[in-house]
C-alpha atoms as a PDB file:
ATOM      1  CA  UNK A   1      87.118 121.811  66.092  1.00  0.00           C
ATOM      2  CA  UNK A   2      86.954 125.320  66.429  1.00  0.00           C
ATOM      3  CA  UNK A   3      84.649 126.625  69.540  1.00  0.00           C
ATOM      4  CA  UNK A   4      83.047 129.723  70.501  1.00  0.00           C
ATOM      5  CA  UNK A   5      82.290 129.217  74.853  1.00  0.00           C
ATOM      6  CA  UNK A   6      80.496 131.961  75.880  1.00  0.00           C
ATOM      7  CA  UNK A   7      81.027 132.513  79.808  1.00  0.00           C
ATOM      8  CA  UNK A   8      84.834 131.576  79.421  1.00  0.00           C
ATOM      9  CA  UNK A   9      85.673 133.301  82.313  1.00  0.00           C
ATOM     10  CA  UNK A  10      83.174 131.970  85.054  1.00  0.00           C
ATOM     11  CA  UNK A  11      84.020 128.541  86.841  1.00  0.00           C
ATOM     12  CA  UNK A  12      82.543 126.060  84.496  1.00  0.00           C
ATOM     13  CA  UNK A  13      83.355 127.782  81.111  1.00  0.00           C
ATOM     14  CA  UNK A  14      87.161 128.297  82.032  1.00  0.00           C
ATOM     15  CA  UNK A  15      87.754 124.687  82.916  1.00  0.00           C
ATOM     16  CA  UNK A  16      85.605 123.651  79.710  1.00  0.00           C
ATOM     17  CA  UNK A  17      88.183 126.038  78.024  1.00  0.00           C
ATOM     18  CA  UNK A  18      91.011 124.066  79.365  1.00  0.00           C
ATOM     19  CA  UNK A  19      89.476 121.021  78.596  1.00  0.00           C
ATOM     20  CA  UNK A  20      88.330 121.486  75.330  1.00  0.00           C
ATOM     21  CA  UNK A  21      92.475 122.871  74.165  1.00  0.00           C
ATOM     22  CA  UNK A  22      93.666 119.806  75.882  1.00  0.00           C
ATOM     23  CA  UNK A  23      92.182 118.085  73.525  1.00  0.00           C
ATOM     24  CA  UNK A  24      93.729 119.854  70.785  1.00  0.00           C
ATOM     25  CA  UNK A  25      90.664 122.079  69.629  1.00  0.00           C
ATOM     26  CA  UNK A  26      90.482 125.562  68.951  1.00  0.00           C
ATOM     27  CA  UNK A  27      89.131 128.050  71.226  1.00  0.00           C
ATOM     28  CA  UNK A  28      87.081 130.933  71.138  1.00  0.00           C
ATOM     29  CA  UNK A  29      86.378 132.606  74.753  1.00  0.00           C
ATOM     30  CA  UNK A  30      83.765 135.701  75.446  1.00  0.00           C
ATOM     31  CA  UNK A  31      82.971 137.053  78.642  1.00  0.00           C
ATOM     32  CA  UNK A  32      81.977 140.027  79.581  1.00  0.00           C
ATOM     33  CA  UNK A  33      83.034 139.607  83.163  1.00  0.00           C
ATOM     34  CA  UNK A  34      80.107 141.099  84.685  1.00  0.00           C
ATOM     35  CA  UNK A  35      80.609 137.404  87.494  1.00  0.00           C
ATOM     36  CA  UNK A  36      83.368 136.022  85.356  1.00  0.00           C
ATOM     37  CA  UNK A  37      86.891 136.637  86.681  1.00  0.00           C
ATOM     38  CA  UNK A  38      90.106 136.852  84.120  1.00  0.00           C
ATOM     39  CA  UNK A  39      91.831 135.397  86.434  1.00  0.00           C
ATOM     40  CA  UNK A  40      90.176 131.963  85.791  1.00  0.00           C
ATOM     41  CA  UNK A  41      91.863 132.742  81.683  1.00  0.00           C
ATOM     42  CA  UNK A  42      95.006 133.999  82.455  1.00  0.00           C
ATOM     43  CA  UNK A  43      97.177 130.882  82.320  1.00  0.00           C
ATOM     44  CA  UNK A  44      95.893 130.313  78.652  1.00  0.00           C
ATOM     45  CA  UNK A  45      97.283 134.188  77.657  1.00  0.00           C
ATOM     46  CA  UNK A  46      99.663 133.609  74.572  1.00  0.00           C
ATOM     47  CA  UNK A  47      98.028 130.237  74.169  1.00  0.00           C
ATOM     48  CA  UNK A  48      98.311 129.404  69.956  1.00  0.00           C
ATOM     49  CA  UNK A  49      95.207 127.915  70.105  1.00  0.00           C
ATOM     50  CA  UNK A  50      93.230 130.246  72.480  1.00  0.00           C
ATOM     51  CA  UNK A  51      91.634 133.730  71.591  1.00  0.00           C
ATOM     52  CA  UNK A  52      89.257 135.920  73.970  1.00  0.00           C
ATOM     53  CA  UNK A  53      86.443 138.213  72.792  1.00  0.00           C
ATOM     54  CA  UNK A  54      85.251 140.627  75.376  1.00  0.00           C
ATOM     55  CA  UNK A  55      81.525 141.002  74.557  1.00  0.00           C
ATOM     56  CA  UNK A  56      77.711 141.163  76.462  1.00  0.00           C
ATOM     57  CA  UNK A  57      76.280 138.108  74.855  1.00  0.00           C
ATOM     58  CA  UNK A  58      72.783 139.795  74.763  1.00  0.00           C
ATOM     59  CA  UNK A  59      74.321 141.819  71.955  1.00  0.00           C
ATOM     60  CA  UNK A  60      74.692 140.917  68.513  1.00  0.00           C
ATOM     61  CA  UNK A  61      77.657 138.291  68.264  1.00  0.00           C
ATOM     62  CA  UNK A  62      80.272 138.378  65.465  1.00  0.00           C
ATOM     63  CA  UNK A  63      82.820 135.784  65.550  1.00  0.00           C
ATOM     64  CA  UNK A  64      85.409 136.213  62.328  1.00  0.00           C
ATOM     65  CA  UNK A  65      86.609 132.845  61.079  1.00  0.00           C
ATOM     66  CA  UNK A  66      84.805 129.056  60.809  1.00  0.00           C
ATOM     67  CA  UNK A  67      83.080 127.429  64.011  1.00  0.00           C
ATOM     68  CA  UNK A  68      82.367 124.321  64.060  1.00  0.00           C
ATOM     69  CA  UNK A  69      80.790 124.410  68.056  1.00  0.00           C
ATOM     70  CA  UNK A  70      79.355 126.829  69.550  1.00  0.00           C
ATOM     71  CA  UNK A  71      78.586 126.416  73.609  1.00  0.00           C
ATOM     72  CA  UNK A  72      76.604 128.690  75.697  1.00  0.00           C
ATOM     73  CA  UNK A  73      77.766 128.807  79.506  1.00  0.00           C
ATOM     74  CA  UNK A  74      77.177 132.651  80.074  1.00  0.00           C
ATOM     75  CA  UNK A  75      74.669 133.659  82.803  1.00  0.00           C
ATOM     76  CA  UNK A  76      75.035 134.856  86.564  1.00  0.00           C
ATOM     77  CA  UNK A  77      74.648 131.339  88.354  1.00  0.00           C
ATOM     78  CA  UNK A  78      74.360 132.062  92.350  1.00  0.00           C
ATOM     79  CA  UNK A  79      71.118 131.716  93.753  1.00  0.00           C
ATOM     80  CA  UNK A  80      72.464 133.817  97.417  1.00  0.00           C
ATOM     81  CA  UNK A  81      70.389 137.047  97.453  1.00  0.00           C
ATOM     82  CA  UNK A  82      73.191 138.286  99.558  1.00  0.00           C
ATOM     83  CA  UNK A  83      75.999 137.458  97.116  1.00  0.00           C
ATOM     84  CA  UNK A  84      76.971 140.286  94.573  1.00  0.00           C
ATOM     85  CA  UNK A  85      77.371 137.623  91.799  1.00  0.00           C
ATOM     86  CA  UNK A  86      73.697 136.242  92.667  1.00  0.00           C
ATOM     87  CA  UNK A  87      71.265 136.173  90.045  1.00  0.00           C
ATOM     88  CA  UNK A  88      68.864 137.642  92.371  1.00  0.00           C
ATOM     89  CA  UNK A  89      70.677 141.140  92.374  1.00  0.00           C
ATOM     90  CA  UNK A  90      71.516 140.814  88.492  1.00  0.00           C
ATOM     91  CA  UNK A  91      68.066 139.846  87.187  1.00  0.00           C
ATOM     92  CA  UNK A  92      67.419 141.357  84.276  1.00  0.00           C
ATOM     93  CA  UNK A  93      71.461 140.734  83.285  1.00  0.00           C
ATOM     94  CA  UNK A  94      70.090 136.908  84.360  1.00  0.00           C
ATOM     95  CA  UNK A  95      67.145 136.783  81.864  1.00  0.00           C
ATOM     96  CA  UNK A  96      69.008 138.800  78.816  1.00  0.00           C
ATOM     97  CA  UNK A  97      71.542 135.915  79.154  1.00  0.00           C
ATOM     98  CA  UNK A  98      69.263 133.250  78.917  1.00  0.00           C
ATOM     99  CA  UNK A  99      66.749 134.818  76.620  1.00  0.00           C
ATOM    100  CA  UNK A 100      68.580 137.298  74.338  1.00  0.00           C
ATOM    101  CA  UNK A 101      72.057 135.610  74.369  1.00  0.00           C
ATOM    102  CA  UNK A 102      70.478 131.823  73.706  1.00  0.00           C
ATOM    103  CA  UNK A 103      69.338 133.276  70.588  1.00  0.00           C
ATOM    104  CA  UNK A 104      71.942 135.286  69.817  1.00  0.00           C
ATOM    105  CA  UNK A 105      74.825 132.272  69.990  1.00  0.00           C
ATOM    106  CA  UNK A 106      71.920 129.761  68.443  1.00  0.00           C
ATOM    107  CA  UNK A 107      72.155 132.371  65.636  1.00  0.00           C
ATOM    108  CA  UNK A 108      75.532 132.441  65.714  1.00  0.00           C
ATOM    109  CA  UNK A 109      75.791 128.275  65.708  1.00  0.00           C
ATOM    110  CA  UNK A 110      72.896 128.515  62.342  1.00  0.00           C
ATOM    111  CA  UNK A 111      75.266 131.024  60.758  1.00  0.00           C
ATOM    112  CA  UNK A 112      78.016 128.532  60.628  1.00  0.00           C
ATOM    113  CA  UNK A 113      76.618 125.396  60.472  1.00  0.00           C
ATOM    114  CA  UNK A 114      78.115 124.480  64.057  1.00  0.00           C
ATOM    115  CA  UNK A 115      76.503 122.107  66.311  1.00  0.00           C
ATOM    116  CA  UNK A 116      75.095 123.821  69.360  1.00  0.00           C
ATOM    117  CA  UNK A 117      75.532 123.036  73.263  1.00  0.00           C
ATOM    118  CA  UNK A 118      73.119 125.040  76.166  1.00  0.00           C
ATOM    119  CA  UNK A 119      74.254 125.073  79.632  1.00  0.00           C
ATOM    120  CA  UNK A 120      70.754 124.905  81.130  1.00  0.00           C
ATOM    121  CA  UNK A 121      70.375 123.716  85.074  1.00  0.00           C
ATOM    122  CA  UNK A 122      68.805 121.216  87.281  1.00  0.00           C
ATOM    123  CA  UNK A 123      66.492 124.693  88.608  1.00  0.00           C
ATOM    124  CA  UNK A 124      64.402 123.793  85.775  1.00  0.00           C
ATOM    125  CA  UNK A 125      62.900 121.679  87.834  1.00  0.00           C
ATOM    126  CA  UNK A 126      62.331 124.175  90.331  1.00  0.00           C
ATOM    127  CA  UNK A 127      61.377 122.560  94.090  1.00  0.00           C
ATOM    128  CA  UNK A 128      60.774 119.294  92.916  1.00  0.00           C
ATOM    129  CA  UNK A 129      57.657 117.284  93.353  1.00  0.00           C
ATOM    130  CA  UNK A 130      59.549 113.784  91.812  1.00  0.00           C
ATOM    131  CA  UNK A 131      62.776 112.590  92.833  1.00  0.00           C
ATOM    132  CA  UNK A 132      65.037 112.001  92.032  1.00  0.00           C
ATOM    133  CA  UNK A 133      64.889 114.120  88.762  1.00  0.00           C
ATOM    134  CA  UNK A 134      64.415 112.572  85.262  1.00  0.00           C
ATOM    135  CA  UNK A 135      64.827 114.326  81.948  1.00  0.00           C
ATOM    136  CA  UNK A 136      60.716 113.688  81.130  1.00  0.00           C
ATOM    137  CA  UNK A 137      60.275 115.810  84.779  1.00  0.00           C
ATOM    138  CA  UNK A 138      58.628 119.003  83.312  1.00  0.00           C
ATOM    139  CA  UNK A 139      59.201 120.553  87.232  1.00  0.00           C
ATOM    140  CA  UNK A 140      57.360 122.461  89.963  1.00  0.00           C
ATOM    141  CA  UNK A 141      58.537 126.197  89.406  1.00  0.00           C
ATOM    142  CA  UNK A 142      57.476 129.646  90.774  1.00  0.00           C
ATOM    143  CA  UNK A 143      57.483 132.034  87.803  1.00  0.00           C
ATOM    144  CA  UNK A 144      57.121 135.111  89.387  1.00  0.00           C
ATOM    145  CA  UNK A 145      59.254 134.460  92.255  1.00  0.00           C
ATOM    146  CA  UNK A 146      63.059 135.960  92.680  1.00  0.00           C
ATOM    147  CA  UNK A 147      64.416 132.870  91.541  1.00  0.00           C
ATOM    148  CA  UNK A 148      62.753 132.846  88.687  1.00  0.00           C
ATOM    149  CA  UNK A 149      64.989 135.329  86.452  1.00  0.00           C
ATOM    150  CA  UNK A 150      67.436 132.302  86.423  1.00  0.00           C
ATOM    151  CA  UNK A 151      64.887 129.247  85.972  1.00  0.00           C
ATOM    152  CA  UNK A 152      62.549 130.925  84.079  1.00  0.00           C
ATOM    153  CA  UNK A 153      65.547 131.977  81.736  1.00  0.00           C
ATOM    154  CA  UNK A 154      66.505 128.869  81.581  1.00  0.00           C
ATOM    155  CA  UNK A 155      63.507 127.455  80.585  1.00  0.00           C
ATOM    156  CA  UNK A 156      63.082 129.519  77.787  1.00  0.00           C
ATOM    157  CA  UNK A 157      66.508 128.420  76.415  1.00  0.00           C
ATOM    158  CA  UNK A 158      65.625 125.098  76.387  1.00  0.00           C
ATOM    159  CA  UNK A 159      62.373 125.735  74.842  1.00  0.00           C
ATOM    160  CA  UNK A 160      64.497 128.161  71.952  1.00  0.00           C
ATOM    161  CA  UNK A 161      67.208 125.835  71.587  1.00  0.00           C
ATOM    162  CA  UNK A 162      64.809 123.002  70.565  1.00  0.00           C
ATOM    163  CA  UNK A 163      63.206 125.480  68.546  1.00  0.00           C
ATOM    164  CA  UNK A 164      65.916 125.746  66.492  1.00  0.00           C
ATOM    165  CA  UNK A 165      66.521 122.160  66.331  1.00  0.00           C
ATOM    166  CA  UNK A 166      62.778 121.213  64.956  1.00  0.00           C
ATOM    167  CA  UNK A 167      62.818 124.044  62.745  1.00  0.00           C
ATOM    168  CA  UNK A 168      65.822 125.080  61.493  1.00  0.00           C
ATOM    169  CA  UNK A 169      67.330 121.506  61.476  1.00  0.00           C
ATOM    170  CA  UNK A 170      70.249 123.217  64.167  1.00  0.00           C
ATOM    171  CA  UNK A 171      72.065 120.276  66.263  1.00  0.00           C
ATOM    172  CA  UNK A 172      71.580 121.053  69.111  1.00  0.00           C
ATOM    173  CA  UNK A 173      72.318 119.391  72.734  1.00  0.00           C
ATOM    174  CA  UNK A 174      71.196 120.738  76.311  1.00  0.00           C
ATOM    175  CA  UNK A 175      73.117 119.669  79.443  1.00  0.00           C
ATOM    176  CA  UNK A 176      71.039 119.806  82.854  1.00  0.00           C
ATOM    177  CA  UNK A 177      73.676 120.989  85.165  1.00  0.00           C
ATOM    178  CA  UNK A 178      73.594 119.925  88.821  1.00  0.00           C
ATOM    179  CA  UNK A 179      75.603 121.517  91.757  1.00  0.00           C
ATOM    180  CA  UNK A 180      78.900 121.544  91.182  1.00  0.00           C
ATOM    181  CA  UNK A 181      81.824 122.532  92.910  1.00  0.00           C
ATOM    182  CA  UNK A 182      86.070 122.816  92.561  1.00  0.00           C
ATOM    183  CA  UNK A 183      88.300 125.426  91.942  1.00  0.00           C
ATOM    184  CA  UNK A 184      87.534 128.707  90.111  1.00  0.00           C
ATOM    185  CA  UNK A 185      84.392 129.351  92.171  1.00  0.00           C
ATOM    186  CA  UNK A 186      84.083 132.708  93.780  1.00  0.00           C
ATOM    187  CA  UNK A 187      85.015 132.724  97.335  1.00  0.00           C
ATOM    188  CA  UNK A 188      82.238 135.031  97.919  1.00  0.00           C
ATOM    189  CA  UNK A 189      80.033 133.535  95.615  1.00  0.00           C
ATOM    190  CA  UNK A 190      77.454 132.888  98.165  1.00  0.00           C
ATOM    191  CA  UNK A 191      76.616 129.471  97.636  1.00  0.00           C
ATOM    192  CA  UNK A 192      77.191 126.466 100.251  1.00  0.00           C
ATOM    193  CA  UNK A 193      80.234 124.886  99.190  1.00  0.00           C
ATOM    194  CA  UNK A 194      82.164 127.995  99.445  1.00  0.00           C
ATOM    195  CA  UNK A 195      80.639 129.887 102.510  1.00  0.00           C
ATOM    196  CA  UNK A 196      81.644 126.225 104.335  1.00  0.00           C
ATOM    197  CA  UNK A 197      85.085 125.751 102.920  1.00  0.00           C
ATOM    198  CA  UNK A 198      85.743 129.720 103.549  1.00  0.00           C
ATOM    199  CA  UNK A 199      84.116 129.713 106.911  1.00  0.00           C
ATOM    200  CA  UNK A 200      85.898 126.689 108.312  1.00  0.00           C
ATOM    201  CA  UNK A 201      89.650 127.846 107.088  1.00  0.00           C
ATOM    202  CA  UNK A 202      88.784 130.902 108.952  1.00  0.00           C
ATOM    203  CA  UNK A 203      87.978 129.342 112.213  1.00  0.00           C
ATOM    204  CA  UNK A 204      84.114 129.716 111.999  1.00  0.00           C
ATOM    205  CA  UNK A 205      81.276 128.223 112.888  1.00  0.00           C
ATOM    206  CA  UNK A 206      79.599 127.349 109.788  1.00  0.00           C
ATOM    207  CA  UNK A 207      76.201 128.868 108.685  1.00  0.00           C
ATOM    208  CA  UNK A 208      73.139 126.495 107.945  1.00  0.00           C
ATOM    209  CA  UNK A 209      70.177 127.809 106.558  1.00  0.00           C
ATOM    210  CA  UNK A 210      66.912 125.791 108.260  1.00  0.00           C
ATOM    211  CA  UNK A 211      67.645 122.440 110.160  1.00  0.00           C
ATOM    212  CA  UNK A 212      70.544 121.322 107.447  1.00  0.00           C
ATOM    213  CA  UNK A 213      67.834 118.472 106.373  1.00  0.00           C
ATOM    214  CA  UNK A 214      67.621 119.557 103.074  1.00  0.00           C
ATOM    215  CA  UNK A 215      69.595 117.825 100.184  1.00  0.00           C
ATOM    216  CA  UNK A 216      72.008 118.483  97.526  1.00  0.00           C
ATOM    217  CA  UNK A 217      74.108 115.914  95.031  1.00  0.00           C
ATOM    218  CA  UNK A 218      77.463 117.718  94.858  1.00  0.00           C
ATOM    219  CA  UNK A 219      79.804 117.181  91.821  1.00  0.00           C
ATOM    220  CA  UNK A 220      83.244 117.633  91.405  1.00  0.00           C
ATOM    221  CA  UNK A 221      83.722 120.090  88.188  1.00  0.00           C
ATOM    222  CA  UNK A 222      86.160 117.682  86.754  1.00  0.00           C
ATOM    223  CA  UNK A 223      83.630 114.793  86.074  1.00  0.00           C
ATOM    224  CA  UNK A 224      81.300 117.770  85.088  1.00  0.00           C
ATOM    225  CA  UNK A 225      83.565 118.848  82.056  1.00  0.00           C
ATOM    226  CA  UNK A 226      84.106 114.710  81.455  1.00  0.00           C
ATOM    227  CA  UNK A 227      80.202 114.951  81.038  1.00  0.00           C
ATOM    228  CA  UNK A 228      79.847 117.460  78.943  1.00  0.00           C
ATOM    229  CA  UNK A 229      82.422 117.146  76.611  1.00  0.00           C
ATOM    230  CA  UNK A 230      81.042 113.615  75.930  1.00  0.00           C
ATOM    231  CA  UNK A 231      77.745 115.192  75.249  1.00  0.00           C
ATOM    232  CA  UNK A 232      79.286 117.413  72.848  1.00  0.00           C
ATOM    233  CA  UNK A 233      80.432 115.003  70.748  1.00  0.00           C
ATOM    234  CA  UNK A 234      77.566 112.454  70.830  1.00  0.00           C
ATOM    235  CA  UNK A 235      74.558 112.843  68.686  1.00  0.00           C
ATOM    236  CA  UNK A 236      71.880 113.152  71.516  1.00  0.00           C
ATOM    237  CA  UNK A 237      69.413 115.804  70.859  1.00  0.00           C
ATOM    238  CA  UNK A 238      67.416 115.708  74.510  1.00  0.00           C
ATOM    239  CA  UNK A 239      68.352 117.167  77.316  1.00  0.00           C
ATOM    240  CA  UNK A 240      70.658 115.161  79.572  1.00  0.00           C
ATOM    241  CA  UNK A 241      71.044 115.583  83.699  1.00  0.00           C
ATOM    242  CA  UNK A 242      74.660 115.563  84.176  1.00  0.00           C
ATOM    243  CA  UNK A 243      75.792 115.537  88.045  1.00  0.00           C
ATOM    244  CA  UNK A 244      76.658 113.387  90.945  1.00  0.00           C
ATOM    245  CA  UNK A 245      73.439 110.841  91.869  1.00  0.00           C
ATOM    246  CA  UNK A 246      74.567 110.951  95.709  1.00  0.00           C
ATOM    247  CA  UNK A 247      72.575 112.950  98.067  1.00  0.00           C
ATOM    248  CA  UNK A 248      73.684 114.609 100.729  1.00  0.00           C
ATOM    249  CA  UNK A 249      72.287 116.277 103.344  1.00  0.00           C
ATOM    250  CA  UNK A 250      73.240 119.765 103.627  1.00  0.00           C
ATOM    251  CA  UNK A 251      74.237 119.026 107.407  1.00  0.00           C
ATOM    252  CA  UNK A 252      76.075 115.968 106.915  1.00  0.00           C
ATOM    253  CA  UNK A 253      78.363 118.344 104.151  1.00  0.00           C
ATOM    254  CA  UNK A 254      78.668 120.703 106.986  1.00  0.00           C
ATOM    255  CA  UNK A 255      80.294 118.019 109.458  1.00  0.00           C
ATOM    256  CA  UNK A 256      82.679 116.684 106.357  1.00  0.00           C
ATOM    257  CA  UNK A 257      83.970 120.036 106.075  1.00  0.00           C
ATOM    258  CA  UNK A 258      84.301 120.508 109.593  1.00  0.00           C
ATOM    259  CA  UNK A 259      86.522 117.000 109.673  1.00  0.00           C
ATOM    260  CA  UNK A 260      88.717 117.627 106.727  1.00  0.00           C
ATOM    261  CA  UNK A 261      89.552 121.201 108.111  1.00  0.00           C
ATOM    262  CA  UNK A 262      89.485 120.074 111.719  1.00  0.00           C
ATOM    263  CA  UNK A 263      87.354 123.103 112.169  1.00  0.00           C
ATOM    264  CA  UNK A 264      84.539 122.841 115.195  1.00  0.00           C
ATOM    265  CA  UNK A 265      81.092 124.587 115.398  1.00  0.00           C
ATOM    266  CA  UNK A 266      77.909 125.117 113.319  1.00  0.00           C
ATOM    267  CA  UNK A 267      75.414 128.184 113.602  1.00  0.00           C
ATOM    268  CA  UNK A 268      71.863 127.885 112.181  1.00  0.00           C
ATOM    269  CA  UNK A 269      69.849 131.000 110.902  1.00  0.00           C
ATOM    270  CA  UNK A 270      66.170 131.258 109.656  1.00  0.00           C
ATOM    271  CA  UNK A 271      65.643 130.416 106.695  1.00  0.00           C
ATOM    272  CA  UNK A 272      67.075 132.476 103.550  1.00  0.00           C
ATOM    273  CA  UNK A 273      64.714 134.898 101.984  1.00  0.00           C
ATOM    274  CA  UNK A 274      63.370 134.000  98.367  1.00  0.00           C
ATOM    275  CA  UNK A 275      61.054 131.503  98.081  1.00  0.00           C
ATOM    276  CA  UNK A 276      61.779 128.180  95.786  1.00  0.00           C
ATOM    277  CA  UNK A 277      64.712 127.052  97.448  1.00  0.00           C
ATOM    278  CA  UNK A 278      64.841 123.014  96.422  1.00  0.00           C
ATOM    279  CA  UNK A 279      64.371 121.097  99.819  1.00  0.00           C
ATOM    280  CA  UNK A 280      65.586 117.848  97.672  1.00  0.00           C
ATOM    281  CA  UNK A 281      68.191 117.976  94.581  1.00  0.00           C
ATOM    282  CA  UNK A 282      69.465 114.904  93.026  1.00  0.00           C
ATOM    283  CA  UNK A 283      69.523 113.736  89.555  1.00  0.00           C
ATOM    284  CA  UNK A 284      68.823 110.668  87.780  1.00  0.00           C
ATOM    285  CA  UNK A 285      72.178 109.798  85.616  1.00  0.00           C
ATOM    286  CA  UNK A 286      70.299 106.981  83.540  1.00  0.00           C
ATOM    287  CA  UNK A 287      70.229 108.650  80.321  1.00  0.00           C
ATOM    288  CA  UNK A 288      73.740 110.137  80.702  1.00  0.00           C
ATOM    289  CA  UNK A 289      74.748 106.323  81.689  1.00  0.00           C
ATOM    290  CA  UNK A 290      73.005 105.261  78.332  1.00  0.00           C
ATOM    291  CA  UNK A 291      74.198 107.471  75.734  1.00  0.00           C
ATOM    292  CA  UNK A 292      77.371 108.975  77.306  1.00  0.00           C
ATOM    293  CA  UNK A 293      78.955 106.011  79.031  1.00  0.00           C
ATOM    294  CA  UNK A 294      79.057 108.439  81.771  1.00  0.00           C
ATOM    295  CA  UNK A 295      79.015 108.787  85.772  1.00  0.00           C
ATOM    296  CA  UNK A 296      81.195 110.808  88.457  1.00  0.00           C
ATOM    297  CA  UNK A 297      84.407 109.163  89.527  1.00  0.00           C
ATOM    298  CA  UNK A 298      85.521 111.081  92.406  1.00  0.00           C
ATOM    299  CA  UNK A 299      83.486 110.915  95.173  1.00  0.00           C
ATOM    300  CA  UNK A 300      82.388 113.756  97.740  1.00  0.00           C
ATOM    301  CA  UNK A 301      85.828 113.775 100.152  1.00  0.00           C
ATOM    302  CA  UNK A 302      87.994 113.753  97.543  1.00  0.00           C
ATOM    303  CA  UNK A 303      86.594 116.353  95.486  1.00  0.00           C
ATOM    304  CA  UNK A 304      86.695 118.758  98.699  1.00  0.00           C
ATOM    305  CA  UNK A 305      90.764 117.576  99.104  1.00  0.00           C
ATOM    306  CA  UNK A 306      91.288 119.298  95.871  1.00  0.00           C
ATOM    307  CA  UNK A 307      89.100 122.334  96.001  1.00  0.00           C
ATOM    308  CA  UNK A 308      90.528 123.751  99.749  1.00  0.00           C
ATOM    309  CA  UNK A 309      93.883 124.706  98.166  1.00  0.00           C
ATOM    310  CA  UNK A 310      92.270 126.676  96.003  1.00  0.00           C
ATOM    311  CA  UNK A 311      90.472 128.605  98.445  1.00  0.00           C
ATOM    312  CA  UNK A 312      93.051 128.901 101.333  1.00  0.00           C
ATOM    313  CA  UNK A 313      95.119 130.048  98.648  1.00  0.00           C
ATOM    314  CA  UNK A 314      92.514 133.115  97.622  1.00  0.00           C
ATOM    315  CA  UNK A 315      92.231 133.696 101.544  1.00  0.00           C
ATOM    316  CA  UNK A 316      95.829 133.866 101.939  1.00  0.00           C
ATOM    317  CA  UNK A 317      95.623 136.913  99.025  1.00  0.00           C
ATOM    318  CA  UNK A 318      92.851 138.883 100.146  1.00  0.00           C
END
C-alpha cells in the first residue's frame, strides 16, 4: 500500500512510519512540527520508499500520486498545562487538528478511495464513571473544561469519521489509544513516564501529583503499533481500545522507576491545575482480543528497560 500518516514526526506516527516500510509499504509523512520533532524521521532520509510533506493538516491537503491508506495521528497529545507541547497551551492548534484536519484527511481518504484510520484516545471517556473502559462507554467528560480542546476534538472525529462511513460508504476504522510510552517521546513532554524516567537519571526525587493512588495502564509503543497495524488491515468498522489492560498505580510506577534506576526519593505536590484529570484509566482489550488477535506482550519492566536509553541518551545531549 501506499500511506499518507499525518503526525509522522510525533512519537506514535514515526514508529507507525517505521513500521508500516518494514513491511514493505509506501510512505507518505506530513508534519508540521508544531510538537513533532524531525529528529524522530531522520533515519528514514533517502529512504526509496519514504517521502515527507511539510504541511498544517487544518489546511487543504494535496497528496500527488494513488493512496490506498490514509491515517490520521496529528494533534498536540500532552495533557501537562506546564509542558510547551501540552494541548492545554496549544488549544485551538488542538481542536483545528481534530476538527478541521479529520475532515480534511477523511476528504483526502474519499478522494482516493483509501481506507481510513483515526487516532482518537482513551480521553474520550473523560474521568470515567465505568471501568474498566468498553468501546459501548459513551464517557463522563467536561466540555468546557481545559482538557476539553483535546477530548472534545476527539470526539468530534469520531463522530465525523463515522459520518463518513454511514454516508459516504468511506472505510473507516478508529483506534482508542491508551497511555503509551517508549522512545521518541519528548523529554519535556510533561507527562508521567517521562518527568519519572528524566527525574530519576538526574538524581531527583520524583514528583507525584495527589497521593499517587490514581491509576494508569501503561503500554509499550511497540505492541501499540502491533495493534494498530492489525486494525488497519482488518475490516472492523467500530472503534477499538488498544492498550495495556494492567493497572497501575501511579505510585507503584514511581517506586519501579526508582528500582530500575536505583534512584531514592519521591516529592508530592497539590494537585495539578485543570480539572478532568482520570483518577482510573484502564481499558478493556476484549474486542481488540476478538477481531485483532491482539494483546501487549511486553510487560511494564521491560518496556521501561528499553525506553531509559533513549532518554539518558537525550540527557547526555542537552
Amino acid at each position: 500500500m501506499r500511506v499518507l500518516i499525518t503526525g509522522a514526526a510525533g512519537f506514535l506516527g514515526s514508529h507507525l512510519c517505521d513500521r508500516l516500510l518494514a513491511e514493505g509499504h509506501e510512505v507518505v509523512g506530513m508534519d508540521n512540527f508544531i510538537t513533532g520533532n524531525p529528529q524522530n524521521l531522520a533515519h528514514l532520509a533517502g529512504h526509496d520508499c519514504y517521502e515527507f510533506i511539510r504541511h498544517d493538516v487544518s489546511n487543504f491537503i494535496f497528496v500527488p500520486g494513488k493512496l490506498d491508506a490514509v491515517m490520521h495521528f496529528a494533534s498536540p497529545a500532552s495533557p501537562n498545562p506546564n509542558s510547551p507541547y501540552g494541548y492545554v497551551n496549544l488549544p485551538i492548534q488542538t481542536m483545528k487538528a481534530g476538527a478541521l484536519g479529520t475532515h480534511n484527511t477523511l476528504g483526502v481518504a474519499k478522494a482516493h478511495g483509501a481506507r481510513f484510520l483515526l487516532a482518537s484516545t482513551s480521553e474520550i471517556y473523560g474521568d470515567p464513571l465505568v471501568h474498566p473502559q468498553e468501546e459501548s462507554y459513551w464517557g463522563h467528560v467536561d466540555p468546557i473544561g481545559e482538557r476539553s480542546v483535546y477530548d472534545e476534538a476527539k470526539r468530534f472525529a469520531e463522530a465525523l469519521t463515522m459520518a463518513y462511513h454511514r454516508f459516504h460508504d468511506l472505510d473507516t476504522r478508529v483506534v482508542r489509544i491508551f497511555n503509551t510510552f517508549g522512545p521518541r517521546m519528548h523529554i519535556n513532554d510533561g507527562r508521567v513516564v517521562p518527568n519519572f524516567i528524566k527525574q530519576a537519571l538526574q538524581g531527583e526525587a520524583l514528583t507525584i501529583y495527589g497521593d499517587g493512588q490514581q491509576t494508569r495502564s501503561f503500554c509499550y509503543v511497540d505492541d501499540l503499533i502491533e495493534g494498530i497495524y492489525r486494525l488497519l488491515l482488518s475490516d472492523e468498522h467500530r472503534p477499538v481500545n488498544i492498550g495495556n489492560p494492567v493497572e497501575t498505580t501511579i505510585l507503584e510506577f514511581a517506586q519501579t522507576i526508582n528500582t530500575m534506576t536505583q534512584n531514592e526519593g519521591l516529592k508530592f505536590e497539590p494537585q495539578r491545575r485543570g480539572e478532568g484529570d482520570p483518577q482510573r484509566r484502564r481499558p478493556d482489550i476484549s474486542r481488540a482480543k476478538e477481531v485483532l488477535d491482539w494483546e501487549p506482550n511486553i510487560d511494564l519492566v521491560d518496556g521501561i528497560r528499553q525506553t531509559i536509553p533513549y532518554f539518558r541518551e537525550k540527557l547526555s545531549l542537552q
